[in-house]
N, C-alpha and C. Protein backbone atom coordinates (compact mmCIF):
# COMPACT_ATOMS: atom_id res chain seq x y z
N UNK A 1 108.51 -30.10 69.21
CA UNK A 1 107.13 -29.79 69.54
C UNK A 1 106.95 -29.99 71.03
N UNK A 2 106.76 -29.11 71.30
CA UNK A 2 106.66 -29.12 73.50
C UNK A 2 105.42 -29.38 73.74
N UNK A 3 104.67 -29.86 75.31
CA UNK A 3 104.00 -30.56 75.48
C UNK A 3 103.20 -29.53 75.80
N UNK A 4 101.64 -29.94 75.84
CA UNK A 4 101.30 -28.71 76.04
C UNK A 4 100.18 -28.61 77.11
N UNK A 5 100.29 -27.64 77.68
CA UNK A 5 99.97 -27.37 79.40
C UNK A 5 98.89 -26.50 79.42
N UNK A 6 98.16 -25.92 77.75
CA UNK A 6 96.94 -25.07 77.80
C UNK A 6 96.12 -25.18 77.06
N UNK A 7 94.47 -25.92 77.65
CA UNK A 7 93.80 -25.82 76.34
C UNK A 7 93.40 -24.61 75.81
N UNK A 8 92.71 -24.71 74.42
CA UNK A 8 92.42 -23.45 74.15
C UNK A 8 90.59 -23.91 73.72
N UNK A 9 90.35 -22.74 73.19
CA UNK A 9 88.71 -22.67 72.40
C UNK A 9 88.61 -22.17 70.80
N UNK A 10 88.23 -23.31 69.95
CA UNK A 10 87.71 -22.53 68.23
C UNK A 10 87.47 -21.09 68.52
N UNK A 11 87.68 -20.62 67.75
CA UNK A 11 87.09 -19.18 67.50
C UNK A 11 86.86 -19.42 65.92
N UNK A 12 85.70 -18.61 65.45
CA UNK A 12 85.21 -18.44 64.09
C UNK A 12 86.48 -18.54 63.04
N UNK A 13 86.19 -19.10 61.85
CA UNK A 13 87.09 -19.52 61.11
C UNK A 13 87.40 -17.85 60.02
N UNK A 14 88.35 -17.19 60.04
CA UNK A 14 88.89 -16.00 59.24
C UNK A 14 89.74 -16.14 58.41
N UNK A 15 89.36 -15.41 57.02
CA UNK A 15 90.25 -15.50 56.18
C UNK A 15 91.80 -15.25 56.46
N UNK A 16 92.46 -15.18 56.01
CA UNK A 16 94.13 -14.70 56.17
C UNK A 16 94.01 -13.90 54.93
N UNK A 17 94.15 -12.09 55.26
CA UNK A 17 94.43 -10.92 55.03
C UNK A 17 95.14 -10.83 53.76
N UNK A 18 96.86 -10.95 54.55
CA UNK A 18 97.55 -10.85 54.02
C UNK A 18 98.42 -11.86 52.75
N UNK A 19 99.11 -11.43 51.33
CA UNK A 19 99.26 -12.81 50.34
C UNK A 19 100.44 -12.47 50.42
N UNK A 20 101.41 -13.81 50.17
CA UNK A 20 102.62 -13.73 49.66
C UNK A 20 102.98 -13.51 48.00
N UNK A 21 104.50 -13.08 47.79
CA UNK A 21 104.58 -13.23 46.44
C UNK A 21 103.79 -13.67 45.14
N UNK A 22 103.86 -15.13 45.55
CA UNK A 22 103.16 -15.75 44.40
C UNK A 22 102.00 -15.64 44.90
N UNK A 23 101.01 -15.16 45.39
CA UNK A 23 99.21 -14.69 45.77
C UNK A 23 99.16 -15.81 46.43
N UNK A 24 99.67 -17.09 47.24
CA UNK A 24 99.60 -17.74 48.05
C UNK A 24 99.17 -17.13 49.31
N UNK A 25 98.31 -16.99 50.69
CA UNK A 25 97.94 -16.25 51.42
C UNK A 25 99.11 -16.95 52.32
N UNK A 26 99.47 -15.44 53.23
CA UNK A 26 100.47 -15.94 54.15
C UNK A 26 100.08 -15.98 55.71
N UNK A 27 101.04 -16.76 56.37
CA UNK A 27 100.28 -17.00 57.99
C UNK A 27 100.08 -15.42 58.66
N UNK A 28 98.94 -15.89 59.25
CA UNK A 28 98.61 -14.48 60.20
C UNK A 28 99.57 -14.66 61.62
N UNK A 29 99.18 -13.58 62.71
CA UNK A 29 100.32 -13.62 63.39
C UNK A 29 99.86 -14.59 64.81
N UNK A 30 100.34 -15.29 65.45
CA UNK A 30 100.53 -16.28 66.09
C UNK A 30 98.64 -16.50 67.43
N UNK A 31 98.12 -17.18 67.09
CA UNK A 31 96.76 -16.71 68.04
C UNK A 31 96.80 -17.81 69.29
N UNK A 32 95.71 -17.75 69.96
CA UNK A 32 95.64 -18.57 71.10
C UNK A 32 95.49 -19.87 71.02
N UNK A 33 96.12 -20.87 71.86
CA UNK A 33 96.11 -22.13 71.67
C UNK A 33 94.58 -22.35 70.93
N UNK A 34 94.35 -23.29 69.95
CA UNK A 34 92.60 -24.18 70.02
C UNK A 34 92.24 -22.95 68.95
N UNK A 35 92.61 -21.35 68.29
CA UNK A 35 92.05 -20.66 67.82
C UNK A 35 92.23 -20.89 66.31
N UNK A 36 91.34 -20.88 65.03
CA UNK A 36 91.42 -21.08 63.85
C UNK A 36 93.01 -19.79 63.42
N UNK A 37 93.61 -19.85 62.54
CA UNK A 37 94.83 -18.82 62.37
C UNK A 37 94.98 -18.68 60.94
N UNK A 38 93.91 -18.88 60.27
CA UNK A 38 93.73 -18.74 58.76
C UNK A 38 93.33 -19.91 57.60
N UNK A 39 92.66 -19.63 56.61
CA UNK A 39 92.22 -20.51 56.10
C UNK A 39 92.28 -20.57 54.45
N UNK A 40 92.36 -21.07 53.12
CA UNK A 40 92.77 -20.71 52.28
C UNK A 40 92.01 -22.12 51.20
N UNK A 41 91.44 -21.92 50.04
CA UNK A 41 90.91 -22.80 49.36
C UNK A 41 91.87 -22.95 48.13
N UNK A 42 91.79 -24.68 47.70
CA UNK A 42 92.38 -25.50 46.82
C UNK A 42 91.67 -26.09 46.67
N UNK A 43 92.33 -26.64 45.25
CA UNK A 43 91.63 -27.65 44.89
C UNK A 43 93.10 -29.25 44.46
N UNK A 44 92.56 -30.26 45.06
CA UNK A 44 93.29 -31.21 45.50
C UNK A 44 93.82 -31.82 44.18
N UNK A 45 95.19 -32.16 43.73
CA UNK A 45 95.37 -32.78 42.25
C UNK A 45 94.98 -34.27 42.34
N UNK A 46 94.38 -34.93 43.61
CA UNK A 46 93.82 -36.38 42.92
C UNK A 46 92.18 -35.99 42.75
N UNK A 47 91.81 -34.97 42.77
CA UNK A 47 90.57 -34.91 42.51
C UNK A 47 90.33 -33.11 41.73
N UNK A 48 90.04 -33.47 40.60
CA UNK A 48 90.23 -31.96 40.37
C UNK A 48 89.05 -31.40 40.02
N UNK A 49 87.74 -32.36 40.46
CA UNK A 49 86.72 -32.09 40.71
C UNK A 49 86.10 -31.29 42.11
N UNK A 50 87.06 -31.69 43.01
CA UNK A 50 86.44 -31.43 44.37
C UNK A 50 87.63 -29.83 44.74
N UNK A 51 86.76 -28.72 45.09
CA UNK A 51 87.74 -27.99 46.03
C UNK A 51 87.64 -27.85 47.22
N UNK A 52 88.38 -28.17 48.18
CA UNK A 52 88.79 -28.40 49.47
C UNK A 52 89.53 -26.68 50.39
N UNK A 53 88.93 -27.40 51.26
CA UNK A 53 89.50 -25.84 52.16
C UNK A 53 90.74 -26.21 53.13
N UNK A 54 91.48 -25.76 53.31
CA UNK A 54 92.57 -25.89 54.09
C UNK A 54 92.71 -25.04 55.39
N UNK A 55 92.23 -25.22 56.72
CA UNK A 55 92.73 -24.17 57.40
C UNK A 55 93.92 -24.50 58.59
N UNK A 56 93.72 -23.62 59.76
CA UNK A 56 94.85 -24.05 60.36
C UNK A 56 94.70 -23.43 61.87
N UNK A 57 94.83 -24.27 63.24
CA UNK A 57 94.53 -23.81 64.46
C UNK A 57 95.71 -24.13 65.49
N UNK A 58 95.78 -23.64 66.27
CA UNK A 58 97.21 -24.07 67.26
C UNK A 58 96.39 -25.48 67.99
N UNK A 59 97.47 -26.04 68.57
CA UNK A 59 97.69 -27.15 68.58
C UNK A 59 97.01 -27.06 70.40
N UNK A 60 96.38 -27.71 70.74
CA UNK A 60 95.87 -28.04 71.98
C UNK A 60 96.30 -29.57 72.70
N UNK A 61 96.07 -29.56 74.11
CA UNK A 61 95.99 -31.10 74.50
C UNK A 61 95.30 -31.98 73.84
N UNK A 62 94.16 -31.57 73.56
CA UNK A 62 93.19 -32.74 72.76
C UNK A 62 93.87 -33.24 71.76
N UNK A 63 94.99 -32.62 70.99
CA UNK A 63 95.52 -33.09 70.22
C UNK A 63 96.32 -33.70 70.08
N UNK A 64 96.92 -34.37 71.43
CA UNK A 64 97.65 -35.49 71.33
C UNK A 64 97.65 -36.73 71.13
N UNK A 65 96.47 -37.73 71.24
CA UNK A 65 96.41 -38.81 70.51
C UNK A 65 96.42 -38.77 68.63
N UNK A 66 95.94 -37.59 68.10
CA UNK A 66 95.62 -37.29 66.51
C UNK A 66 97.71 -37.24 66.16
N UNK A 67 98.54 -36.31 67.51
CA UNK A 67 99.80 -36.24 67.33
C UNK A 67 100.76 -37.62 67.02
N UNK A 68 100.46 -38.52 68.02
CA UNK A 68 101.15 -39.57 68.19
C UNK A 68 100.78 -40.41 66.88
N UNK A 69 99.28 -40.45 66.39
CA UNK A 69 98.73 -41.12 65.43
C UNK A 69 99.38 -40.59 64.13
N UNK A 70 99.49 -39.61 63.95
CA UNK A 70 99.99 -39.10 62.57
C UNK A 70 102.18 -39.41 62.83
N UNK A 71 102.36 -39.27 63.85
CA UNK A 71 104.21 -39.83 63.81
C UNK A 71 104.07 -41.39 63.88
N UNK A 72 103.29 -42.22 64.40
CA UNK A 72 103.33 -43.42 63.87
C UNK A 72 103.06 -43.46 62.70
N UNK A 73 102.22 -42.71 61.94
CA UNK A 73 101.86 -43.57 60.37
C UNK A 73 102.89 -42.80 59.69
N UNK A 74 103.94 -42.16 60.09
CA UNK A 74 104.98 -41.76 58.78
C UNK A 74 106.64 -42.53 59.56
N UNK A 75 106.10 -43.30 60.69
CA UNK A 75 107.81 -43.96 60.88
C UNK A 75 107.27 -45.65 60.89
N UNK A 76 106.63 -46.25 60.38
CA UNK A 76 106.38 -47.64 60.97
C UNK A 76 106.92 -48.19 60.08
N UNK A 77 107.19 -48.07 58.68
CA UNK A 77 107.12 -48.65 57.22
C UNK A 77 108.70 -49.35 57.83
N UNK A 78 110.03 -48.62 58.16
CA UNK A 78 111.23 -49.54 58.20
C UNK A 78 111.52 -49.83 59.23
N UNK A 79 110.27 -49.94 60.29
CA UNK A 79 110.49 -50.99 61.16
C UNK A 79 109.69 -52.49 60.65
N UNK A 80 109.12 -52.20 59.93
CA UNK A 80 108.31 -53.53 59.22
C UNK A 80 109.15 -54.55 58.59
N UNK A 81 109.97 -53.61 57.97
CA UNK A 81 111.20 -53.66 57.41
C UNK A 81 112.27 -55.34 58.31
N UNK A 82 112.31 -55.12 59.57
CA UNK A 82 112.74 -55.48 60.58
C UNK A 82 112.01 -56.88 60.94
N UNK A 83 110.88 -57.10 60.49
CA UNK A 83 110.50 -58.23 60.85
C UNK A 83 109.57 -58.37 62.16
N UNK A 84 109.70 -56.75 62.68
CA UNK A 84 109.01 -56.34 64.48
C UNK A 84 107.26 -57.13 63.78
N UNK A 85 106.71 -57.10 65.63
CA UNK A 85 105.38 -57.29 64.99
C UNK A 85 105.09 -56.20 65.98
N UNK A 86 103.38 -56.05 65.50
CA UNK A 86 103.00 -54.38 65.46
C UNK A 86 102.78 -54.07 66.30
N UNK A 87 102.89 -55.16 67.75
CA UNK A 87 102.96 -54.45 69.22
C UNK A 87 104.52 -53.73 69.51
N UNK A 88 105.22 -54.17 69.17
CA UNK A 88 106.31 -53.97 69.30
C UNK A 88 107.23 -52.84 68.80
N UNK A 89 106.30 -52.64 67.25
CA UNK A 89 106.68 -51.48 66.44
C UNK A 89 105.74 -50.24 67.63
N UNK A 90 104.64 -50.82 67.59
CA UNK A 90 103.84 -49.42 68.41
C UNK A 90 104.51 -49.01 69.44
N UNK A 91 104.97 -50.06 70.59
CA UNK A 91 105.61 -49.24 71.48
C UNK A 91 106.99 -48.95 71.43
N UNK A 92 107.56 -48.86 70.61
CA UNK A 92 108.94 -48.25 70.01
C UNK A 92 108.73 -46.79 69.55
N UNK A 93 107.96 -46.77 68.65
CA UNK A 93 107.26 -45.58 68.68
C UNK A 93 107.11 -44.55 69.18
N UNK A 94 106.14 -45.22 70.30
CA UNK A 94 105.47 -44.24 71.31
C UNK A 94 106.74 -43.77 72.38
N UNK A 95 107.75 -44.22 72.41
CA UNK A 95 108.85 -43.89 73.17
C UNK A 95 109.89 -43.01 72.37
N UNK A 96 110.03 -43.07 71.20
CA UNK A 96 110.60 -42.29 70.45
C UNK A 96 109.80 -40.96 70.15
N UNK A 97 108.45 -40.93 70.36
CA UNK A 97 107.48 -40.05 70.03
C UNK A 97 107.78 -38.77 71.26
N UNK A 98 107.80 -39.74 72.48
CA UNK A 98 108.06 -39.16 73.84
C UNK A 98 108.94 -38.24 73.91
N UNK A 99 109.99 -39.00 73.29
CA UNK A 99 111.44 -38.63 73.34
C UNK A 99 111.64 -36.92 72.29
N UNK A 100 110.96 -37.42 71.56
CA UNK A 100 111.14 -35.98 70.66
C UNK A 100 110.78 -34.81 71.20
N UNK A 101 108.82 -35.27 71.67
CA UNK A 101 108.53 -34.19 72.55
C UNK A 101 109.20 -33.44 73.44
N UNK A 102 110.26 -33.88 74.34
CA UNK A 102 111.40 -33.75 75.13
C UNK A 102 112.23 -33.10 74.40
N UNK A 103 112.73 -33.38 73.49
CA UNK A 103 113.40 -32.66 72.92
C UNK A 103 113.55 -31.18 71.77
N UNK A 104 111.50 -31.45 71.80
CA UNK A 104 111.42 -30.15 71.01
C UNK A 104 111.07 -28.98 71.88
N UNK A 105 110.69 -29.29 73.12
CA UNK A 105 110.07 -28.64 74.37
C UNK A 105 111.63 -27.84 74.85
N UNK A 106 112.99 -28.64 74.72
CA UNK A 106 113.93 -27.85 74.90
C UNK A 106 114.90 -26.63 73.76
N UNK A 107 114.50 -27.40 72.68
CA UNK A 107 115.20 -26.99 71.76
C UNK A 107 114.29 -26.06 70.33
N UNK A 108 113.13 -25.61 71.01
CA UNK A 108 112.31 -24.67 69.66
C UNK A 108 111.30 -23.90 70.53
N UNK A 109 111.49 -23.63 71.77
CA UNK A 109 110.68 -23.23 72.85
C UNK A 109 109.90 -22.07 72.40
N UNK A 110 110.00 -21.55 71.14
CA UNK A 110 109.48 -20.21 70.59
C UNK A 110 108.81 -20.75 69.14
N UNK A 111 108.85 -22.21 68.89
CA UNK A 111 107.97 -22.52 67.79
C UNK A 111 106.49 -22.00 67.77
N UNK A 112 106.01 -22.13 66.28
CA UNK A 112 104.46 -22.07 66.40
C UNK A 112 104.17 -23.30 66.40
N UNK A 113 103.03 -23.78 66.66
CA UNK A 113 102.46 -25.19 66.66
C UNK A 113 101.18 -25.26 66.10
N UNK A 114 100.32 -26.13 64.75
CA UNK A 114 99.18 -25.75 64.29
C UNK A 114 98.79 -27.09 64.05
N UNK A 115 97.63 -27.12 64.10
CA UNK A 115 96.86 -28.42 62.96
C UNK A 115 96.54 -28.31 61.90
N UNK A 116 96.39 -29.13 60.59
CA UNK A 116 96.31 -28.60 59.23
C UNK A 116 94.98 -29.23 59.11
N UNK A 117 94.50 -28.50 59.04
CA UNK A 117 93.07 -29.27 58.84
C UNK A 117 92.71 -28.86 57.43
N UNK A 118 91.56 -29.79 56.92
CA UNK A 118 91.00 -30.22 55.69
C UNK A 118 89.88 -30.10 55.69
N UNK A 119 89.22 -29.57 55.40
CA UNK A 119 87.17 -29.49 55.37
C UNK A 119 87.44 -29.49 56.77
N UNK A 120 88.12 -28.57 57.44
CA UNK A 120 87.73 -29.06 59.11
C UNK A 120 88.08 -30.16 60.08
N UNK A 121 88.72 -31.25 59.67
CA UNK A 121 89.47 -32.44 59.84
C UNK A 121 90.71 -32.23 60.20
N UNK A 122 91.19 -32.79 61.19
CA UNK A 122 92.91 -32.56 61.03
C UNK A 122 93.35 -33.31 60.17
N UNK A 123 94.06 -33.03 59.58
CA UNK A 123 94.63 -33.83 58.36
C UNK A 123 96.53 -33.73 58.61
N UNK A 124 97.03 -32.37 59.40
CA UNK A 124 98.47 -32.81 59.67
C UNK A 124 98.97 -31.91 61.02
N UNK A 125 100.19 -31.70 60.60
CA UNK A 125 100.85 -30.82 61.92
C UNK A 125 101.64 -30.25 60.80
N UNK A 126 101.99 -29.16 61.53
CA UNK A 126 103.04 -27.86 60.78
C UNK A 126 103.81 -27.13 62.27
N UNK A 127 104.86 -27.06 62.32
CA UNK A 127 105.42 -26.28 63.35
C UNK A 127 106.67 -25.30 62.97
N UNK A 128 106.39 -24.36 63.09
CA UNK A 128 107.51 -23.48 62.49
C UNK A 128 108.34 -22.80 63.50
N UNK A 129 109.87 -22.24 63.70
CA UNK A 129 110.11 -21.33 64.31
C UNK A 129 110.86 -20.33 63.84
N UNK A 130 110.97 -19.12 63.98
CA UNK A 130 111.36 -18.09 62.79
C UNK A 130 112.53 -17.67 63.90
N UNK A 131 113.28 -17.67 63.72
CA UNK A 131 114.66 -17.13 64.57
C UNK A 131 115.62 -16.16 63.59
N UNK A 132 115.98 -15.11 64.17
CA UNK A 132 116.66 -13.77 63.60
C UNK A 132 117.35 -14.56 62.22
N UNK A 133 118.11 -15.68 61.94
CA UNK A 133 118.91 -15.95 61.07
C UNK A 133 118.36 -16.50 60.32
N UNK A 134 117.48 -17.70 60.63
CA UNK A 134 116.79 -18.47 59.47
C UNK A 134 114.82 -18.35 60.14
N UNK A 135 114.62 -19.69 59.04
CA UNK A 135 113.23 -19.78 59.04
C UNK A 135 113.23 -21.17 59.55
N UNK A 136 112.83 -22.36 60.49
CA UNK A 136 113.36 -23.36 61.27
C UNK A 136 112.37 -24.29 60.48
N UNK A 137 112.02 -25.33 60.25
CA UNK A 137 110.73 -26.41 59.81
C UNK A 137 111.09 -27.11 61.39
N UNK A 138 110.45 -27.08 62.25
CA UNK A 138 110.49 -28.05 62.88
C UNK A 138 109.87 -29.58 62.96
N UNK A 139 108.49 -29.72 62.44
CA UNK A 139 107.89 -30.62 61.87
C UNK A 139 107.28 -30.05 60.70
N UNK A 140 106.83 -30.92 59.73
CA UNK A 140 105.81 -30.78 58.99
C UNK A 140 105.37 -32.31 57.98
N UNK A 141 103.81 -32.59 58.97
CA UNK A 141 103.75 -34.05 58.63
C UNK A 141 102.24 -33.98 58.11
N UNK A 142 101.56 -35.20 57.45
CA UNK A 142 100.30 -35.18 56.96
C UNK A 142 99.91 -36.50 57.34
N UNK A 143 98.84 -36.94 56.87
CA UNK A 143 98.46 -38.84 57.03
C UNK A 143 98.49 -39.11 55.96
N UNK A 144 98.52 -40.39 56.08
CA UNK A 144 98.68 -41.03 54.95
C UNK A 144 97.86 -40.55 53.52
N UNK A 145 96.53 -40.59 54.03
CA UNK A 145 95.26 -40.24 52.97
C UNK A 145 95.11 -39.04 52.05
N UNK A 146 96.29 -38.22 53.18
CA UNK A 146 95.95 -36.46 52.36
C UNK A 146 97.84 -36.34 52.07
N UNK A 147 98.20 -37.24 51.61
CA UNK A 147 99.87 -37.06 51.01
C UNK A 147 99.59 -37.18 49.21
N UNK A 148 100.20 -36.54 48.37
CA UNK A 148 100.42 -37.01 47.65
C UNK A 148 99.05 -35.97 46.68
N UNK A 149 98.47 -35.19 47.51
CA UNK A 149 97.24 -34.29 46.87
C UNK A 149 97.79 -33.14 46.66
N UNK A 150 99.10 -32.58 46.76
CA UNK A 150 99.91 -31.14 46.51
C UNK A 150 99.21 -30.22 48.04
N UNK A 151 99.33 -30.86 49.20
CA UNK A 151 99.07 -30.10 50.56
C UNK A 151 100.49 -30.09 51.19
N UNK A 152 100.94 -30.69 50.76
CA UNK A 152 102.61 -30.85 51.49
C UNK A 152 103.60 -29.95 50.54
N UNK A 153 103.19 -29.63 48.80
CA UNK A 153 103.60 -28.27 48.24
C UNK A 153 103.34 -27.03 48.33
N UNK A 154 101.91 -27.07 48.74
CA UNK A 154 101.19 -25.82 49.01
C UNK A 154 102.32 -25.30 49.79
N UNK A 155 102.25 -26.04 51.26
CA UNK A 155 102.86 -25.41 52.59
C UNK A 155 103.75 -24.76 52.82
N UNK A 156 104.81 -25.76 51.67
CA UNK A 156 105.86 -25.78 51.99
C UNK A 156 106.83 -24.19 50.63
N UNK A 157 105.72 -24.01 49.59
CA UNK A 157 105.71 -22.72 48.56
C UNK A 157 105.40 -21.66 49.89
N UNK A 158 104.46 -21.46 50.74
CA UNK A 158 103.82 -20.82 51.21
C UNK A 158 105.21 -20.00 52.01
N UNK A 159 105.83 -21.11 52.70
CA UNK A 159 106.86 -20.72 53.38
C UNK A 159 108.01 -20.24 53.07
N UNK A 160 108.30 -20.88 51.73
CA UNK A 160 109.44 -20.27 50.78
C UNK A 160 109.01 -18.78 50.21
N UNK A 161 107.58 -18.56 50.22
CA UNK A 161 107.71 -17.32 49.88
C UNK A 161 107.71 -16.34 51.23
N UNK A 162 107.59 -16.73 52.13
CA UNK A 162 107.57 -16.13 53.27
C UNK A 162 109.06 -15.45 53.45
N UNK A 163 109.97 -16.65 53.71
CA UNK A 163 111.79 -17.12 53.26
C UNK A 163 111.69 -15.95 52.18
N UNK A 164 111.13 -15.99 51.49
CA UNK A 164 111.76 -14.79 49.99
C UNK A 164 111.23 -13.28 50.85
N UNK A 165 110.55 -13.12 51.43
CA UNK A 165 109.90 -11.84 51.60
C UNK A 165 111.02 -10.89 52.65
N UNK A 166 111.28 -12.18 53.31
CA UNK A 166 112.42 -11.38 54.73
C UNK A 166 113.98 -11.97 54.54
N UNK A 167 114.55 -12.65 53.46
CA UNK A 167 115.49 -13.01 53.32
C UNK A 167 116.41 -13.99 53.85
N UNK A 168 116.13 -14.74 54.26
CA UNK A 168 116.33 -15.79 55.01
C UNK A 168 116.11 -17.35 54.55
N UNK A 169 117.15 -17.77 54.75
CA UNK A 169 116.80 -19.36 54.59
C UNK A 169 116.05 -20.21 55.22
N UNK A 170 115.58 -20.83 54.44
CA UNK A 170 114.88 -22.72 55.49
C UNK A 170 115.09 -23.29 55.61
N UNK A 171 115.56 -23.81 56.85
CA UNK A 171 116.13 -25.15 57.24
C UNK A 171 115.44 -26.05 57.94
N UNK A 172 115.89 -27.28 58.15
CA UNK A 172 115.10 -28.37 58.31
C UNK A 172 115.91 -29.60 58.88
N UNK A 173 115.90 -30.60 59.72
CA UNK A 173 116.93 -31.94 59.64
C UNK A 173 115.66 -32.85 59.40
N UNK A 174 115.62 -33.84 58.53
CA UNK A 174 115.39 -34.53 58.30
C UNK A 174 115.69 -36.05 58.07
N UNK A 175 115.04 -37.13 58.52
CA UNK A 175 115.40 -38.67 58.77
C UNK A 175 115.84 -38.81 57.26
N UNK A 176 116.60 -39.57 56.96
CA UNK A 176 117.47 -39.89 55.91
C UNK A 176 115.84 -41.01 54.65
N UNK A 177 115.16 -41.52 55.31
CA UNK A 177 114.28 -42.39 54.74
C UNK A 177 112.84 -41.57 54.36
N UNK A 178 112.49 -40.36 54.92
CA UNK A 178 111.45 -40.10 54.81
C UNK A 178 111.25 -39.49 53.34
N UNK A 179 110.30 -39.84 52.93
CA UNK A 179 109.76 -39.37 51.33
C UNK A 179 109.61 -38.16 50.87
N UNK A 180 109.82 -37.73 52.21
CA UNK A 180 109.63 -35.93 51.57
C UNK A 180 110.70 -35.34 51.16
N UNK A 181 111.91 -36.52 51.16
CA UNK A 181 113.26 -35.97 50.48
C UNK A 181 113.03 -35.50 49.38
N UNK A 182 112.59 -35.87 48.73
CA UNK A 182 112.58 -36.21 47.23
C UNK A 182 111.33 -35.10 46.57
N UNK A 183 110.46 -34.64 47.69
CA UNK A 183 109.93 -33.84 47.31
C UNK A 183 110.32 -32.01 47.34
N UNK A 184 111.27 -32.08 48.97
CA UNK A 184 111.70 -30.70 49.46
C UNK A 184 112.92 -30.97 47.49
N UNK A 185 113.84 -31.64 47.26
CA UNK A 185 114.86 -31.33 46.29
C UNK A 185 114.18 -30.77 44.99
N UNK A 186 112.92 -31.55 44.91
CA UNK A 186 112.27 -30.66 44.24
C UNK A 186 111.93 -29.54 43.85
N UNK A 187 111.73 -29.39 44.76
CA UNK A 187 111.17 -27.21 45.20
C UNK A 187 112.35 -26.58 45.32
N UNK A 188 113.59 -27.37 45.52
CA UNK A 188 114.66 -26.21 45.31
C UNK A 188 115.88 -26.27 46.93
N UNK A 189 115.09 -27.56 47.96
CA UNK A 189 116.27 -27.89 48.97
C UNK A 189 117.32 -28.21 48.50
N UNK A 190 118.33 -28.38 49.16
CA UNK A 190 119.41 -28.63 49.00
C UNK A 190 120.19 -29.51 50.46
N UNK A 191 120.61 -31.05 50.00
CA UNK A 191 121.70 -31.46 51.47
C UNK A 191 122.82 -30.60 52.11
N UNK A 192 122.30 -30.17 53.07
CA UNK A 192 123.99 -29.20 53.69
C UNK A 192 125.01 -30.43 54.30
N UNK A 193 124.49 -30.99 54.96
CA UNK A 193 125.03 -32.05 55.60
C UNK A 193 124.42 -33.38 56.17
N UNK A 194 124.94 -34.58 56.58
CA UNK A 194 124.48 -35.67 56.41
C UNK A 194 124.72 -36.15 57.69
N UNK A 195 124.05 -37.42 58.45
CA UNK A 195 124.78 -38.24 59.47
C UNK A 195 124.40 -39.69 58.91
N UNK A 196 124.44 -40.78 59.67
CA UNK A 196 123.81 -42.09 59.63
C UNK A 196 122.29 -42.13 59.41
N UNK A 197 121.91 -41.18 59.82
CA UNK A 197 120.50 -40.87 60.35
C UNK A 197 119.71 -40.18 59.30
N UNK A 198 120.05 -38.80 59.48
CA UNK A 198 119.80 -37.74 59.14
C UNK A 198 120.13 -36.75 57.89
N UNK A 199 119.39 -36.42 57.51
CA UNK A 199 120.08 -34.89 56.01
C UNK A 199 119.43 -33.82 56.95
N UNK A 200 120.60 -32.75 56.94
CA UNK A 200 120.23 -31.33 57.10
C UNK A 200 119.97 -30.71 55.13
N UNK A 201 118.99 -29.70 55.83
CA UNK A 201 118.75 -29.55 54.54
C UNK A 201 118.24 -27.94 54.26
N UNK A 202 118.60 -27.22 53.45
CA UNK A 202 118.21 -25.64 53.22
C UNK A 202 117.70 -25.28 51.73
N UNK A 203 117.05 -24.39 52.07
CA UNK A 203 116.80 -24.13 50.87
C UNK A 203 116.89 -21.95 51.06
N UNK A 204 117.72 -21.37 49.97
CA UNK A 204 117.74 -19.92 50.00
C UNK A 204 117.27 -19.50 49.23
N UNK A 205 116.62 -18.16 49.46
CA UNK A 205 115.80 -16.89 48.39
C UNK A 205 117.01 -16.80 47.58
């Protein structure tokens, strides 16, 4: 995820046109930093009373404290682990946080970048990059509060049918600890390969 050097402005919130396979609506085509880029209603499985709207806007400066806030609350748990106390975990963090930025700024320079918002709320990040061979996940994170409501299946169906439409796989590297292992094997990922660290991970039409 590269740093970013342009704000943008809301523009009116628009449906998304076009549906995938399974009538899931699929992303529209890439808009201006800060601009809404489609929007799509659910209804949440811890509440199956309430339906919730989901939309989605590129990612602006303003959005970097909401950025840093949502990668701390999905890496702190096994540094706790460690015995750190929470000044210590924070600024470990925030340097590893740095560090990525750096590294996604070199290495996905053609990603999309969005906020997932909820009734209007940011609720996560999604960053995709579609390159001639595959379909890339570069991030895709939520907070704590909105995990575990089927927004992290939605997304991630949404994209697989995308993956089914143009033929291409999804790939992903992922930290060896994070919980969404267990959810991507679900839907049909698969480990390609492993480090100390890390699972690479695909999933094919």
């Amino acid at each position: 995820m590269a740093p970013h050097k342009q704000s943008g402005r809301l523009r009116t919130q628009r449906p998304i046109a076009s549906t995938t396979p399974s009538g899931l609506p699929a992303w529209g085509p890439r808009s201006a930093r800060g601009s809404e880029t489609g929007s799509i209603r659910i209804t949440l499985m811890n509440d199956a009373a309430k339906a919730s709207s989901i939309s989605f806007r590129t990612v602006t400066p303003e959005d970097e404290e909401f950025l840093l806030k949502l990668y701390k609350s999905s890496r702190g748990e096994d540094l706790r682990g460690l015995a750190w106390s929470e000044e210590r975990i924070s600024g470990f963090l925030e340097m590893q946080y740095e560090a990525r930025q750096r590294l996604h700024e070199d290495d996905y320079q053609n990603a999309t970048d969005e906020i997932v918002l909820l009734d209007g709320k940011p609720a996560g990040h999604l960053s995709i990059e579609r390159r001639e061979d595959e379909i890339r996940f570069v991030d895709i994170a939520l907070l704590p509060e909105n995990r575990r409501a089927g927004i992290g299946t939605l997304l991630i169906r949404r994209l697989q049918d995308e993956a089914r439409g143009v033929s291409k796989p999804l790939r992903l590297q992922l930290i060896r600890f994070n919980r969404a292992v267990t959810l991507l094997e679900r839907l049909g990922f698969v480990r390609t390969s492993e480090t100390g660290t890390h699972f690479q991970m695909e999933w094919v039409p």
